[in-house]
PDB file of N, CA and C in Angstrom:
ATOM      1  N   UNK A   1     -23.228   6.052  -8.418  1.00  0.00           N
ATOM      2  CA  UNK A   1     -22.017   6.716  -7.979  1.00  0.00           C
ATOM      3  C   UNK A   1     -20.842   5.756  -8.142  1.00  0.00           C
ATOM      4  N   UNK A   2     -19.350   6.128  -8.755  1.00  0.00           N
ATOM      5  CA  UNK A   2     -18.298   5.514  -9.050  1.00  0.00           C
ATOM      6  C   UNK A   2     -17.465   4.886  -7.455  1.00  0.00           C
ATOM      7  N   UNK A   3     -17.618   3.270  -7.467  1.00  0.00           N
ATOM      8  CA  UNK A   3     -17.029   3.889  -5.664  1.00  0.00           C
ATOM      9  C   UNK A   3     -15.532   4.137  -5.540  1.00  0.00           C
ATOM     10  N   UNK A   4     -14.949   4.224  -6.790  1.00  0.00           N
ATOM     11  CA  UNK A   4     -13.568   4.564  -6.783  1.00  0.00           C
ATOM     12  C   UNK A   4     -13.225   6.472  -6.366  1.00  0.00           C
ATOM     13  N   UNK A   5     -14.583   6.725  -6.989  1.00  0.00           N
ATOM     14  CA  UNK A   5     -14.531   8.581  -6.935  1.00  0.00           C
ATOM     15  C   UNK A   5     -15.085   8.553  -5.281  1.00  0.00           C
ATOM     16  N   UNK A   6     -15.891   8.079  -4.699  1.00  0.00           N
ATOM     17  CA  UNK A   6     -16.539   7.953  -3.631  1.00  0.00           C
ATOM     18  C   UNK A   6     -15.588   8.672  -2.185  1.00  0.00           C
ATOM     19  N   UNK A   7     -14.595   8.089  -2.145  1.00  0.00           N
ATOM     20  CA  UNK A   7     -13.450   8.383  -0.424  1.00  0.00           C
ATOM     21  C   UNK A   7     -12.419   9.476  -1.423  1.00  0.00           C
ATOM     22  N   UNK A   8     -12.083   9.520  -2.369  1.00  0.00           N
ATOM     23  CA  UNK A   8     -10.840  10.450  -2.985  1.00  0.00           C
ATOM     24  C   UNK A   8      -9.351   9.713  -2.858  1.00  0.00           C
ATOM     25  N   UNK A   9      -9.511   8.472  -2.376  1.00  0.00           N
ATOM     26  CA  UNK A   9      -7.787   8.035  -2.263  1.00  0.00           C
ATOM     27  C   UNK A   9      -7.636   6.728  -2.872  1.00  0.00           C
ATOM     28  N   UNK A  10      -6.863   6.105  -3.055  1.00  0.00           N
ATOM     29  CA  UNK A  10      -6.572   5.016  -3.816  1.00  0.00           C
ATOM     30  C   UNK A  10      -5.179   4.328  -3.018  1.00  0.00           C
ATOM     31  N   UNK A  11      -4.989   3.169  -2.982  1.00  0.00           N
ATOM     32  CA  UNK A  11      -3.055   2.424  -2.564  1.00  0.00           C
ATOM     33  C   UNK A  11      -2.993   1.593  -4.279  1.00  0.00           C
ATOM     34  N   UNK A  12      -2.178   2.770  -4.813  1.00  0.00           N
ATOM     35  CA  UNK A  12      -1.715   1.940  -6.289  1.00  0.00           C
ATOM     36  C   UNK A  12      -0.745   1.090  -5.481  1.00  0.00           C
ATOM     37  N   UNK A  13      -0.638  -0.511  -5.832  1.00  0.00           N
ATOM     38  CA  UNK A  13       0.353  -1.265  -6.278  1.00  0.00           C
ATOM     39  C   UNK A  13       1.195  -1.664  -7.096  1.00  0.00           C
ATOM     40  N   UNK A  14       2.505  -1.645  -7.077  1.00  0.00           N
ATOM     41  CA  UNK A  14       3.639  -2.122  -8.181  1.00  0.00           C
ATOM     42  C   UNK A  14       4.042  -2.957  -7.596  1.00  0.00           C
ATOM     43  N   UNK A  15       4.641  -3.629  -8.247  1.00  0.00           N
ATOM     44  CA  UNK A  15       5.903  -4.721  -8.239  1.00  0.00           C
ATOM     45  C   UNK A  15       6.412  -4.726  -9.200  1.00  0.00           C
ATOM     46  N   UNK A  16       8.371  -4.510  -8.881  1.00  0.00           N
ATOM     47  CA  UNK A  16       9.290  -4.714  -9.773  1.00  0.00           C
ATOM     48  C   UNK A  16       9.883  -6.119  -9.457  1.00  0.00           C
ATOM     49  N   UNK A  17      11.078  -6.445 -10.072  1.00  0.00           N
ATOM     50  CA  UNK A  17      11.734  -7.735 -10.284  1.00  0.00           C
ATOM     51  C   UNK A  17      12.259  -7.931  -9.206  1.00  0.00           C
ATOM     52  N   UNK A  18      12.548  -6.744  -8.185  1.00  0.00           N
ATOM     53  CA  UNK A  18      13.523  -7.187  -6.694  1.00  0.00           C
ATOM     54  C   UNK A  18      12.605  -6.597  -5.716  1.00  0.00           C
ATOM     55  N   UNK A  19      11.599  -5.472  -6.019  1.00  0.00           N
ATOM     56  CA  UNK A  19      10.529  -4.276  -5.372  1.00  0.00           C
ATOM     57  C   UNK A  19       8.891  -4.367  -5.191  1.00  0.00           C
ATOM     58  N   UNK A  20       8.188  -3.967  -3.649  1.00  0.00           N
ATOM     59  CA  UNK A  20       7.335  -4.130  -3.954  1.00  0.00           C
ATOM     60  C   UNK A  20       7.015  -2.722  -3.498  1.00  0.00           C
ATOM     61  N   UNK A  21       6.132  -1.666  -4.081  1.00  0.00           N
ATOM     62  CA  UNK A  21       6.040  -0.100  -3.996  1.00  0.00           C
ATOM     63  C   UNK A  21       4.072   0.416  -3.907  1.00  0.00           C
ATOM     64  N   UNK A  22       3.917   0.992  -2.720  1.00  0.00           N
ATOM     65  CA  UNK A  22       2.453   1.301  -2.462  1.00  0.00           C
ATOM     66  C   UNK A  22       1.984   2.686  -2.230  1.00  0.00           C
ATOM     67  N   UNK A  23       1.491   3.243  -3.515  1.00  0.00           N
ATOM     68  CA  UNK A  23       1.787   4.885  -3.278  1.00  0.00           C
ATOM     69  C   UNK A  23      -0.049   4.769  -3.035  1.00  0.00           C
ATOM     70  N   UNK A  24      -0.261   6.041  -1.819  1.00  0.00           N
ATOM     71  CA  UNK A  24      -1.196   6.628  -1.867  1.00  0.00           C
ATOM     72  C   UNK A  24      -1.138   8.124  -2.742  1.00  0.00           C
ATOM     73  N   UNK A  25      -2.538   7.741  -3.249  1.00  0.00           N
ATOM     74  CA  UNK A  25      -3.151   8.710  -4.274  1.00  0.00           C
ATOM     75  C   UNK A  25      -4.554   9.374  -4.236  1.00  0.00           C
ATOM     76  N   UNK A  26      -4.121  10.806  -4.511  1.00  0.00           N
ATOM     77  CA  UNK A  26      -5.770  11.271  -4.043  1.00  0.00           C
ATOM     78  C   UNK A  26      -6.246  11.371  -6.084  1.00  0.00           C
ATOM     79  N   UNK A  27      -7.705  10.842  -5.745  1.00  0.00           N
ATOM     80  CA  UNK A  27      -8.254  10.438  -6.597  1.00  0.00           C
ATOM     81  C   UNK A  27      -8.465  11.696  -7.626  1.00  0.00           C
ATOM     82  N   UNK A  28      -8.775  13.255  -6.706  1.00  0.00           N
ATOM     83  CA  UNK A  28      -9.568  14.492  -7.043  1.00  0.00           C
ATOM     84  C   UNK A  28      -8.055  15.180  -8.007  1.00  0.00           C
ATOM     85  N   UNK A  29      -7.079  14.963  -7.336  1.00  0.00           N
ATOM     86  CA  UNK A  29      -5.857  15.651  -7.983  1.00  0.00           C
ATOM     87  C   UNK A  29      -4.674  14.699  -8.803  1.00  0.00           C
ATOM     88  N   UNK A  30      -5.028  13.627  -8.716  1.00  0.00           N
ATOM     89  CA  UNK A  30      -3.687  12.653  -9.350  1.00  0.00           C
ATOM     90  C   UNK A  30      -2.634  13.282  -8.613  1.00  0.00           C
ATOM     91  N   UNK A  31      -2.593  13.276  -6.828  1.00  0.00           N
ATOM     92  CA  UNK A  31      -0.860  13.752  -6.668  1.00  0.00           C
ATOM     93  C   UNK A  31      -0.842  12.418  -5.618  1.00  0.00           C
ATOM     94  N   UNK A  32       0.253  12.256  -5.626  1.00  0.00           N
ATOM     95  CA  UNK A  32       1.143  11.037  -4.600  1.00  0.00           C
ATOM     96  C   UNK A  32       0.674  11.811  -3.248  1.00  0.00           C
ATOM     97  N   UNK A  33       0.099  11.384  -2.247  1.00  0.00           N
ATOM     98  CA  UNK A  33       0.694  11.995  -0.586  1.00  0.00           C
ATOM     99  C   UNK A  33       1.358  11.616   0.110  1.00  0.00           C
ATOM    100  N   UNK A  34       1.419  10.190  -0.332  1.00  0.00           N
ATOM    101  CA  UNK A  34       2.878   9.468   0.415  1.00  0.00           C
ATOM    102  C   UNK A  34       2.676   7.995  -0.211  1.00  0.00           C
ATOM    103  N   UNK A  35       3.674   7.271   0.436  1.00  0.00           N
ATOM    104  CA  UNK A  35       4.123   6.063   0.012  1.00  0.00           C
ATOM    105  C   UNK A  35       5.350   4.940   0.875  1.00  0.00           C
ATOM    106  N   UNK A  36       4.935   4.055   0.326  1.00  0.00           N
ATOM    107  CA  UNK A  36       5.905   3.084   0.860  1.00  0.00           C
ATOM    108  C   UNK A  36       6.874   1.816   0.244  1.00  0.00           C
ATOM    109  N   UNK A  37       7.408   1.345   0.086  1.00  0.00           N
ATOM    110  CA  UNK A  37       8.540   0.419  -0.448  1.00  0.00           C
ATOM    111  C   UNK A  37       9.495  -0.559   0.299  1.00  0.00           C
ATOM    112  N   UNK A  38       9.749  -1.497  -0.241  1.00  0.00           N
ATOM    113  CA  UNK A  38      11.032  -2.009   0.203  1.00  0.00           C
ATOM    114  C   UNK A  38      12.220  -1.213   0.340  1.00  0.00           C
ATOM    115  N   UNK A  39      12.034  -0.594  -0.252  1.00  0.00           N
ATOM    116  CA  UNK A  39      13.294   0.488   0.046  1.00  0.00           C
ATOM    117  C   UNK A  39      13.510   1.632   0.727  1.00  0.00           C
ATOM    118  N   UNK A  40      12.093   1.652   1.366  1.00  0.00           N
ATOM    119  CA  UNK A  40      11.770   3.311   2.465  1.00  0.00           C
ATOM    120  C   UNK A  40      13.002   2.383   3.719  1.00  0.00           C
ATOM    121  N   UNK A  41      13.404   3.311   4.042  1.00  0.00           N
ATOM    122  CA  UNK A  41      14.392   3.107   5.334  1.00  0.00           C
ATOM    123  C   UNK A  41      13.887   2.245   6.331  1.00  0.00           C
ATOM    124  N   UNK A  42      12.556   2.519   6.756  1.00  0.00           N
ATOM    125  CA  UNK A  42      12.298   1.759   7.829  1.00  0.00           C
ATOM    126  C   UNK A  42      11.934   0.515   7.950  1.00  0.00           C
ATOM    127  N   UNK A  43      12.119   0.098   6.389  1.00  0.00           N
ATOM    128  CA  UNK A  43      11.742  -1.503   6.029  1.00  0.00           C
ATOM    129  C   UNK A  43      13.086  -2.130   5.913  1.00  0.00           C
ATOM    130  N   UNK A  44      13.467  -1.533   4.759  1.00  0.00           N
ATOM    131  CA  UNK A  44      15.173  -2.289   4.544  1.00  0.00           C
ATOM    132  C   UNK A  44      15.937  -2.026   5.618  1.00  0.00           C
ATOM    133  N   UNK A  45      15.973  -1.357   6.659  1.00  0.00           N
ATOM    134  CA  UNK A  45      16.685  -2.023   7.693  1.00  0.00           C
ATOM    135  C   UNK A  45      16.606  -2.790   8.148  1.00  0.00           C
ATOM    136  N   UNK A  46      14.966  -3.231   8.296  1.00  0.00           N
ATOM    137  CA  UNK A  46      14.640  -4.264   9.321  1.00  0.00           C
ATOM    138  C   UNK A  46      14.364  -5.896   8.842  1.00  0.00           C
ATOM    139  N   UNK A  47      14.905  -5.938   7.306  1.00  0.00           N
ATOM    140  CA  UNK A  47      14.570  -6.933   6.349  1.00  0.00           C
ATOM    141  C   UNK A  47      16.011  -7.186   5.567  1.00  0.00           C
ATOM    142  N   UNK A  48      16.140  -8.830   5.331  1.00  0.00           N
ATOM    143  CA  UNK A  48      17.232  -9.762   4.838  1.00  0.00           C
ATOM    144  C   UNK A  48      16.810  -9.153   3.290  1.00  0.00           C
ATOM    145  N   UNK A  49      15.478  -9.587   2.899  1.00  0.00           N
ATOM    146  CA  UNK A  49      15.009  -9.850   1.749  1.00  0.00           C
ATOM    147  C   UNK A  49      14.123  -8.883   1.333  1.00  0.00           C
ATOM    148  N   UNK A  50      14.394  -8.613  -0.096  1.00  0.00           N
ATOM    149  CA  UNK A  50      13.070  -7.340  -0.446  1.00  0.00           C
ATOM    150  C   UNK A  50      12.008  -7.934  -1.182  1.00  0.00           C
ATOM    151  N   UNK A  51      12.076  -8.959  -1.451  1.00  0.00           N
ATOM    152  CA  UNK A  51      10.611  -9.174  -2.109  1.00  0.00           C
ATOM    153  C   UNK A  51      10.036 -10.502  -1.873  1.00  0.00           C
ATOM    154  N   UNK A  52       9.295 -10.058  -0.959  1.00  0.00           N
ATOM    155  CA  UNK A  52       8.494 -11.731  -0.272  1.00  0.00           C
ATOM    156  C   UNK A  52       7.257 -11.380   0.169  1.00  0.00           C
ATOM    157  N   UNK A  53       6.618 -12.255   0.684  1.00  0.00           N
ATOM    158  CA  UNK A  53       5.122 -11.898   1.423  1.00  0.00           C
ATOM    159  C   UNK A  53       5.248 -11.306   2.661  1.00  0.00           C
ATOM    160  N   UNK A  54       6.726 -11.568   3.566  1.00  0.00           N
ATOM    161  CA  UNK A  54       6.749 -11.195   4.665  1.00  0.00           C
ATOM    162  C   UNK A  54       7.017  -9.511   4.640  1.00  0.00           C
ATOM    163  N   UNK A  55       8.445  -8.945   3.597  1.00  0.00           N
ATOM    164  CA  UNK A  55       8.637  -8.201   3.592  1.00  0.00           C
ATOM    165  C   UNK A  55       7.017  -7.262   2.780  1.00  0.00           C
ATOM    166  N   UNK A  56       6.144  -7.855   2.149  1.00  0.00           N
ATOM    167  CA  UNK A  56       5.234  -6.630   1.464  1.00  0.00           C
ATOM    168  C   UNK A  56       4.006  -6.777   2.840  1.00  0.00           C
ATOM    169  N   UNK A  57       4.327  -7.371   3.493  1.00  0.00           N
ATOM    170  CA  UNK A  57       3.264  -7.124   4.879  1.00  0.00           C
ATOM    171  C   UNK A  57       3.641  -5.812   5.653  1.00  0.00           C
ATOM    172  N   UNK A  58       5.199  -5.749   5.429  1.00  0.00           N
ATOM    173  CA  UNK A  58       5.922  -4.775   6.325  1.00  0.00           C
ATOM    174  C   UNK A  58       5.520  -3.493   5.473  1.00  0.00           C
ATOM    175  N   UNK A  59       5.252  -3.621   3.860  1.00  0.00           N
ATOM    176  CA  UNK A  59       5.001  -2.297   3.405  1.00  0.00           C
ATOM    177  C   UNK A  59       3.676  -1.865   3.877  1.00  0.00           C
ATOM    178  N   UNK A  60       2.586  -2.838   3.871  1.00  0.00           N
ATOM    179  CA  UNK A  60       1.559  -2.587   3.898  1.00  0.00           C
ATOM    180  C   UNK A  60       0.909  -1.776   5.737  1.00  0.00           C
ATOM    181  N   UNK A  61       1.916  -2.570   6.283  1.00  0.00           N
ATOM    182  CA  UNK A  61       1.872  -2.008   8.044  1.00  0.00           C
ATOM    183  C   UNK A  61       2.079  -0.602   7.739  1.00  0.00           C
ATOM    184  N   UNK A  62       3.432  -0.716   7.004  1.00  0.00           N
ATOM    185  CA  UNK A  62       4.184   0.406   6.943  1.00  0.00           C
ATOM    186  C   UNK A  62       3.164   1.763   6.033  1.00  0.00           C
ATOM    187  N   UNK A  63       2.264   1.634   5.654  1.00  0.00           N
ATOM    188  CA  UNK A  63       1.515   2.584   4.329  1.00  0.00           C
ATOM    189  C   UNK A  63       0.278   2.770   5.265  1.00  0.00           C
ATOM    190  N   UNK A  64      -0.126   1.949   6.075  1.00  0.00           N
ATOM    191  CA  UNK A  64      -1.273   2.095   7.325  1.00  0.00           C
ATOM    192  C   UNK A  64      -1.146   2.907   7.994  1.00  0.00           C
ATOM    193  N   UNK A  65       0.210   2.658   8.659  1.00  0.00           N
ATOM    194  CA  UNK A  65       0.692   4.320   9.819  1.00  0.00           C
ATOM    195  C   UNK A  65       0.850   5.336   8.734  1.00  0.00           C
ATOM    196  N   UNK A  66       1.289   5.502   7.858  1.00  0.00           N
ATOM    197  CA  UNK A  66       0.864   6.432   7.132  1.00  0.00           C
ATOM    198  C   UNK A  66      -0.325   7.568   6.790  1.00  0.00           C
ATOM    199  N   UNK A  67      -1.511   6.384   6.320  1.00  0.00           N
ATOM    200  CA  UNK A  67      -2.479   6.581   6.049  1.00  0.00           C
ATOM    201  C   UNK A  67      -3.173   7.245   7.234  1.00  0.00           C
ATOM    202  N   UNK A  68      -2.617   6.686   8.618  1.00  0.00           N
ATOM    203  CA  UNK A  68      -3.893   7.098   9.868  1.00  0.00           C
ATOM    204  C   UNK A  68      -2.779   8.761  10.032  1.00  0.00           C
ATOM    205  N   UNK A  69      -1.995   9.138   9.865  1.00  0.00           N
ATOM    206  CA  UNK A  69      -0.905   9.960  10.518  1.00  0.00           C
ATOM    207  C   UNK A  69      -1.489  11.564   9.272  1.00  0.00           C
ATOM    208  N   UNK A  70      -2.110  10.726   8.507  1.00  0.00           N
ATOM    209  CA  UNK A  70      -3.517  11.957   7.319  1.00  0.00           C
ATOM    210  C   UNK A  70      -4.643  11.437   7.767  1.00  0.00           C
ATOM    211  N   UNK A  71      -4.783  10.924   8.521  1.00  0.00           N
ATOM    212  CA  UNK A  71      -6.354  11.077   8.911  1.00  0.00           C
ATOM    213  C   UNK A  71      -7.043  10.465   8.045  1.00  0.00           C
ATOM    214  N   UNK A  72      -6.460   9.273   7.053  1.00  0.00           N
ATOM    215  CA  UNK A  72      -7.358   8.588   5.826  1.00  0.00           C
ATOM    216  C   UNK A  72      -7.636   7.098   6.369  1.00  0.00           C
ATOM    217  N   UNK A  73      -8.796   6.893   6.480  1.00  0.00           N
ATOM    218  CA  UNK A  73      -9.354   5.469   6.833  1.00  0.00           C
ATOM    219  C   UNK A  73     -10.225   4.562   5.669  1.00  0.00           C
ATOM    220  N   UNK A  74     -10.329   5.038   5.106  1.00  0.00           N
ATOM    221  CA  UNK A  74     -10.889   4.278   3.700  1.00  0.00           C
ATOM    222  C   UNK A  74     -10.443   4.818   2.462  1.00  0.00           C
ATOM    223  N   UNK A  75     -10.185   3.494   1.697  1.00  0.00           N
ATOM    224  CA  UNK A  75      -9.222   3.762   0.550  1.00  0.00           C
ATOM    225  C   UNK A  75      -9.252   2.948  -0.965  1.00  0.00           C
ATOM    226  N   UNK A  76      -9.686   2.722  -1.513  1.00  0.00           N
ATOM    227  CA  UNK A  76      -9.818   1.686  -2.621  1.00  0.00           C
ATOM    228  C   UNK A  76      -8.340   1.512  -2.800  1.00  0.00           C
ATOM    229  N   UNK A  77      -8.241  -0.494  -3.074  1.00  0.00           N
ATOM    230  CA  UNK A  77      -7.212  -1.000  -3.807  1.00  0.00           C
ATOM    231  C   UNK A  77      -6.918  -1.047  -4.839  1.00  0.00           C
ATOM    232  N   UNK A  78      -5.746  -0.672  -5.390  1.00  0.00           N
ATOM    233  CA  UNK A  78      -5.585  -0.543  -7.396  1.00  0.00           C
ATOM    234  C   UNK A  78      -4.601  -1.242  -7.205  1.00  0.00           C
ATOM    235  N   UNK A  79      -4.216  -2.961  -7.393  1.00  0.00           N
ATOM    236  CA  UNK A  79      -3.268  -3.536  -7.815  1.00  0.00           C
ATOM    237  C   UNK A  79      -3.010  -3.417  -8.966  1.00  0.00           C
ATOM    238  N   UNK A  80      -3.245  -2.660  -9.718  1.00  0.00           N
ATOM    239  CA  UNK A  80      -2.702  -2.635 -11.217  1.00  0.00           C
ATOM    240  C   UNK A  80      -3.318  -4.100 -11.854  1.00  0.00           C
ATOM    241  N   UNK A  81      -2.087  -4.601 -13.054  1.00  0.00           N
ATOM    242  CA  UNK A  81      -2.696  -6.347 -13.154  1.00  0.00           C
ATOM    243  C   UNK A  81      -2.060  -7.141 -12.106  1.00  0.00           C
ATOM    244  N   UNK A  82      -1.799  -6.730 -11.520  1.00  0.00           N
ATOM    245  CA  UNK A  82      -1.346  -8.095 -10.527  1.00  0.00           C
ATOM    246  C   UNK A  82      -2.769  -8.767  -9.756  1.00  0.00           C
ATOM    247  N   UNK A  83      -2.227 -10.203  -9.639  1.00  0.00           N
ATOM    248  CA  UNK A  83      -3.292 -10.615  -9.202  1.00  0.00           C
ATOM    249  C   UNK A  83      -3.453 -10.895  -7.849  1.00  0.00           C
ATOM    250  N   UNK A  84      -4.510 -10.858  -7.153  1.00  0.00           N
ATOM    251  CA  UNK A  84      -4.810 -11.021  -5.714  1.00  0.00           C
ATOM    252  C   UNK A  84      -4.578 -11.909  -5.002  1.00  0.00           C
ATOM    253  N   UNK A  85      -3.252 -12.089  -4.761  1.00  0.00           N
ATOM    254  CA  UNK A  85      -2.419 -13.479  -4.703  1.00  0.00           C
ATOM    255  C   UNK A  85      -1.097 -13.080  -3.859  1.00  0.00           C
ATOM    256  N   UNK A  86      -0.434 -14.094  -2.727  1.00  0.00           N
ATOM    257  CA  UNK A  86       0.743 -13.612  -2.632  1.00  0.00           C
ATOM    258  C   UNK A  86       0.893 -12.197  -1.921  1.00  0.00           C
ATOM    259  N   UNK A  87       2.386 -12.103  -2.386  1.00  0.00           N
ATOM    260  CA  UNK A  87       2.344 -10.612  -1.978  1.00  0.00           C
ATOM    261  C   UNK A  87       0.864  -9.310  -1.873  1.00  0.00           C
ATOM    262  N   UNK A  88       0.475  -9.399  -3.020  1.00  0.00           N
ATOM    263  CA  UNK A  88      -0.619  -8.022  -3.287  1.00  0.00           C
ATOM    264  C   UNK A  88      -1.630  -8.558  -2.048  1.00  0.00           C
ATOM    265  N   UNK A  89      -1.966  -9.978  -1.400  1.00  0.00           N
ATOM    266  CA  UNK A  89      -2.392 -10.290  -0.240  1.00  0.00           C
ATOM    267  C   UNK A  89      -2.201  -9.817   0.914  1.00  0.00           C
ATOM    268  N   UNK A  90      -0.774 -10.020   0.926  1.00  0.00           N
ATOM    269  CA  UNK A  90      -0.050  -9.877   2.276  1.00  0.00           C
ATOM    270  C   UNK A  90       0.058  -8.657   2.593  1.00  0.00           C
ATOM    271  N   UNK A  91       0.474  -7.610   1.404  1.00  0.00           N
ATOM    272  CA  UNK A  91       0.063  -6.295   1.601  1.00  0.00           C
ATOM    273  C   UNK A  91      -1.583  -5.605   2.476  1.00  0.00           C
ATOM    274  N   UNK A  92      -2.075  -5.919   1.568  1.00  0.00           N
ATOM    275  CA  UNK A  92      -3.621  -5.720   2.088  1.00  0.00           C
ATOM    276  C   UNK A  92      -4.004  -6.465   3.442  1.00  0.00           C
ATOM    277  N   UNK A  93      -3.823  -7.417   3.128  1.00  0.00           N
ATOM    278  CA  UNK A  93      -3.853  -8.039   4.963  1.00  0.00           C
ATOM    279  C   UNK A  93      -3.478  -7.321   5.724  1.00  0.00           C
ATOM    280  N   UNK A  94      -2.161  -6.519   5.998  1.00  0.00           N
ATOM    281  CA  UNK A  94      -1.485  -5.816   6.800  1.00  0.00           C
ATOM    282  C   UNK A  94      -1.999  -4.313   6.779  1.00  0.00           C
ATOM    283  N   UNK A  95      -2.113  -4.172   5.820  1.00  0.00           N
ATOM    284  CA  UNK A  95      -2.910  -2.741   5.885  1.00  0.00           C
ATOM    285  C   UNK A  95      -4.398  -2.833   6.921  1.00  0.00           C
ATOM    286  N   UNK A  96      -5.264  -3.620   6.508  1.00  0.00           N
ATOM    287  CA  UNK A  96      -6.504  -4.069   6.991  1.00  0.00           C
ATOM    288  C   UNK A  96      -6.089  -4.616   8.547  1.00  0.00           C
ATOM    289  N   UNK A  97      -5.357  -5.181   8.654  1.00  0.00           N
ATOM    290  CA  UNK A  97      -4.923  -5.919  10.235  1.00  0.00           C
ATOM    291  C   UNK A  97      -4.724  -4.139  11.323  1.00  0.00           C
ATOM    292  N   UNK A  98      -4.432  -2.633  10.697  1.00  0.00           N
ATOM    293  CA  UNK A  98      -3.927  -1.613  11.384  1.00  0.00           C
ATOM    294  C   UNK A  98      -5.081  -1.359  10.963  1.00  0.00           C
ATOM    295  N   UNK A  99      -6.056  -1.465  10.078  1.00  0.00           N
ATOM    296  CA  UNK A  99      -7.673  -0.469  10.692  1.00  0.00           C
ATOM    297  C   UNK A  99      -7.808   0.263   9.428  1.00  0.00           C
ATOM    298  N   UNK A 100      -7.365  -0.114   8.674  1.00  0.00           N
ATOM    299  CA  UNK A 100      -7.669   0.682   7.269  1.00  0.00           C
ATOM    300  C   UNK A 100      -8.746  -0.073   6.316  1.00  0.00           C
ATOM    301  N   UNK A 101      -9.742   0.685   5.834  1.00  0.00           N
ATOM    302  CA  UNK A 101     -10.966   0.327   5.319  1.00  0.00           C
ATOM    303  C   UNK A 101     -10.750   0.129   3.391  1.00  0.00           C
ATOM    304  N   UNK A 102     -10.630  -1.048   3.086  1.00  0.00           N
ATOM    305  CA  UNK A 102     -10.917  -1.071   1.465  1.00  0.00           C
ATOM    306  C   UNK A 102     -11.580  -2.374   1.119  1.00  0.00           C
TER     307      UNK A 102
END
C-alpha cells in the first residue's frame, strides 16, 4: 500500500524569495482545503519578518489549527525539493508540537 494514498491529505511546501506557503491537499481530489503563509493575516500582523525559522513555525502552528478545525490528524509531508533543513524544520516542528501526525 502507497503510504502517501494511505490518510488522503498531504502539507505541500513552497518557498519563495521573501515567502514561506503550506497548502493542505486532499490526495483523492487534487483540491486545496486550506492553507497558510506569511502572508495569511494572522501571521503578518504578528511578524517584523517574513521569511525565517521563527516566522515558518508561526505557519506551521498556524496550518495545525487548521488541520484540527477539519478534523485531519495525520498527514504526509511534501516539501517539494527543499531540503529538511531550516525553515521546512521549523515548520514541521510546529505543526507536530499542536498534535498533528506525519
Amino acid at each position: 500500500m502507497n503510504k502517501n494514498k494511505s490518510n488522503g491529505h498531504k502539507v505541500y511546501i513552497f518557498k519563495s524569495n521573501k515567502h514561506i506557503y503550506a497548502h493542505i491537499i486532499d490526495n483523492q481530489t487534487n483540491q486545496i482545503l486550506t492553507s497558510s503563509s506569511t502572508l495569511s493575516k494572522e501571521i503578518s500582523n504578528n511578524t517584523k519578518y517574513t521569511k525565517n525559522c521563527k516566522t515558518a513555525a508561526l505557519v506551521g502552528k498556524n496550518i495545525a489549527i487548521k488541520l484540527k478545525k477539519l478534523g485531519i490528524q495525520t498527514i504526509v509531508l511534501d516539501r517539494g525539493k527543499n531540503i529538511y533543513h531550516g525553515q521546512i524544520k521549523a515548520l514541521a516542528d510546529a505543526t507536530r508540537k499542536e498534535g498533528i501526525i506525519f
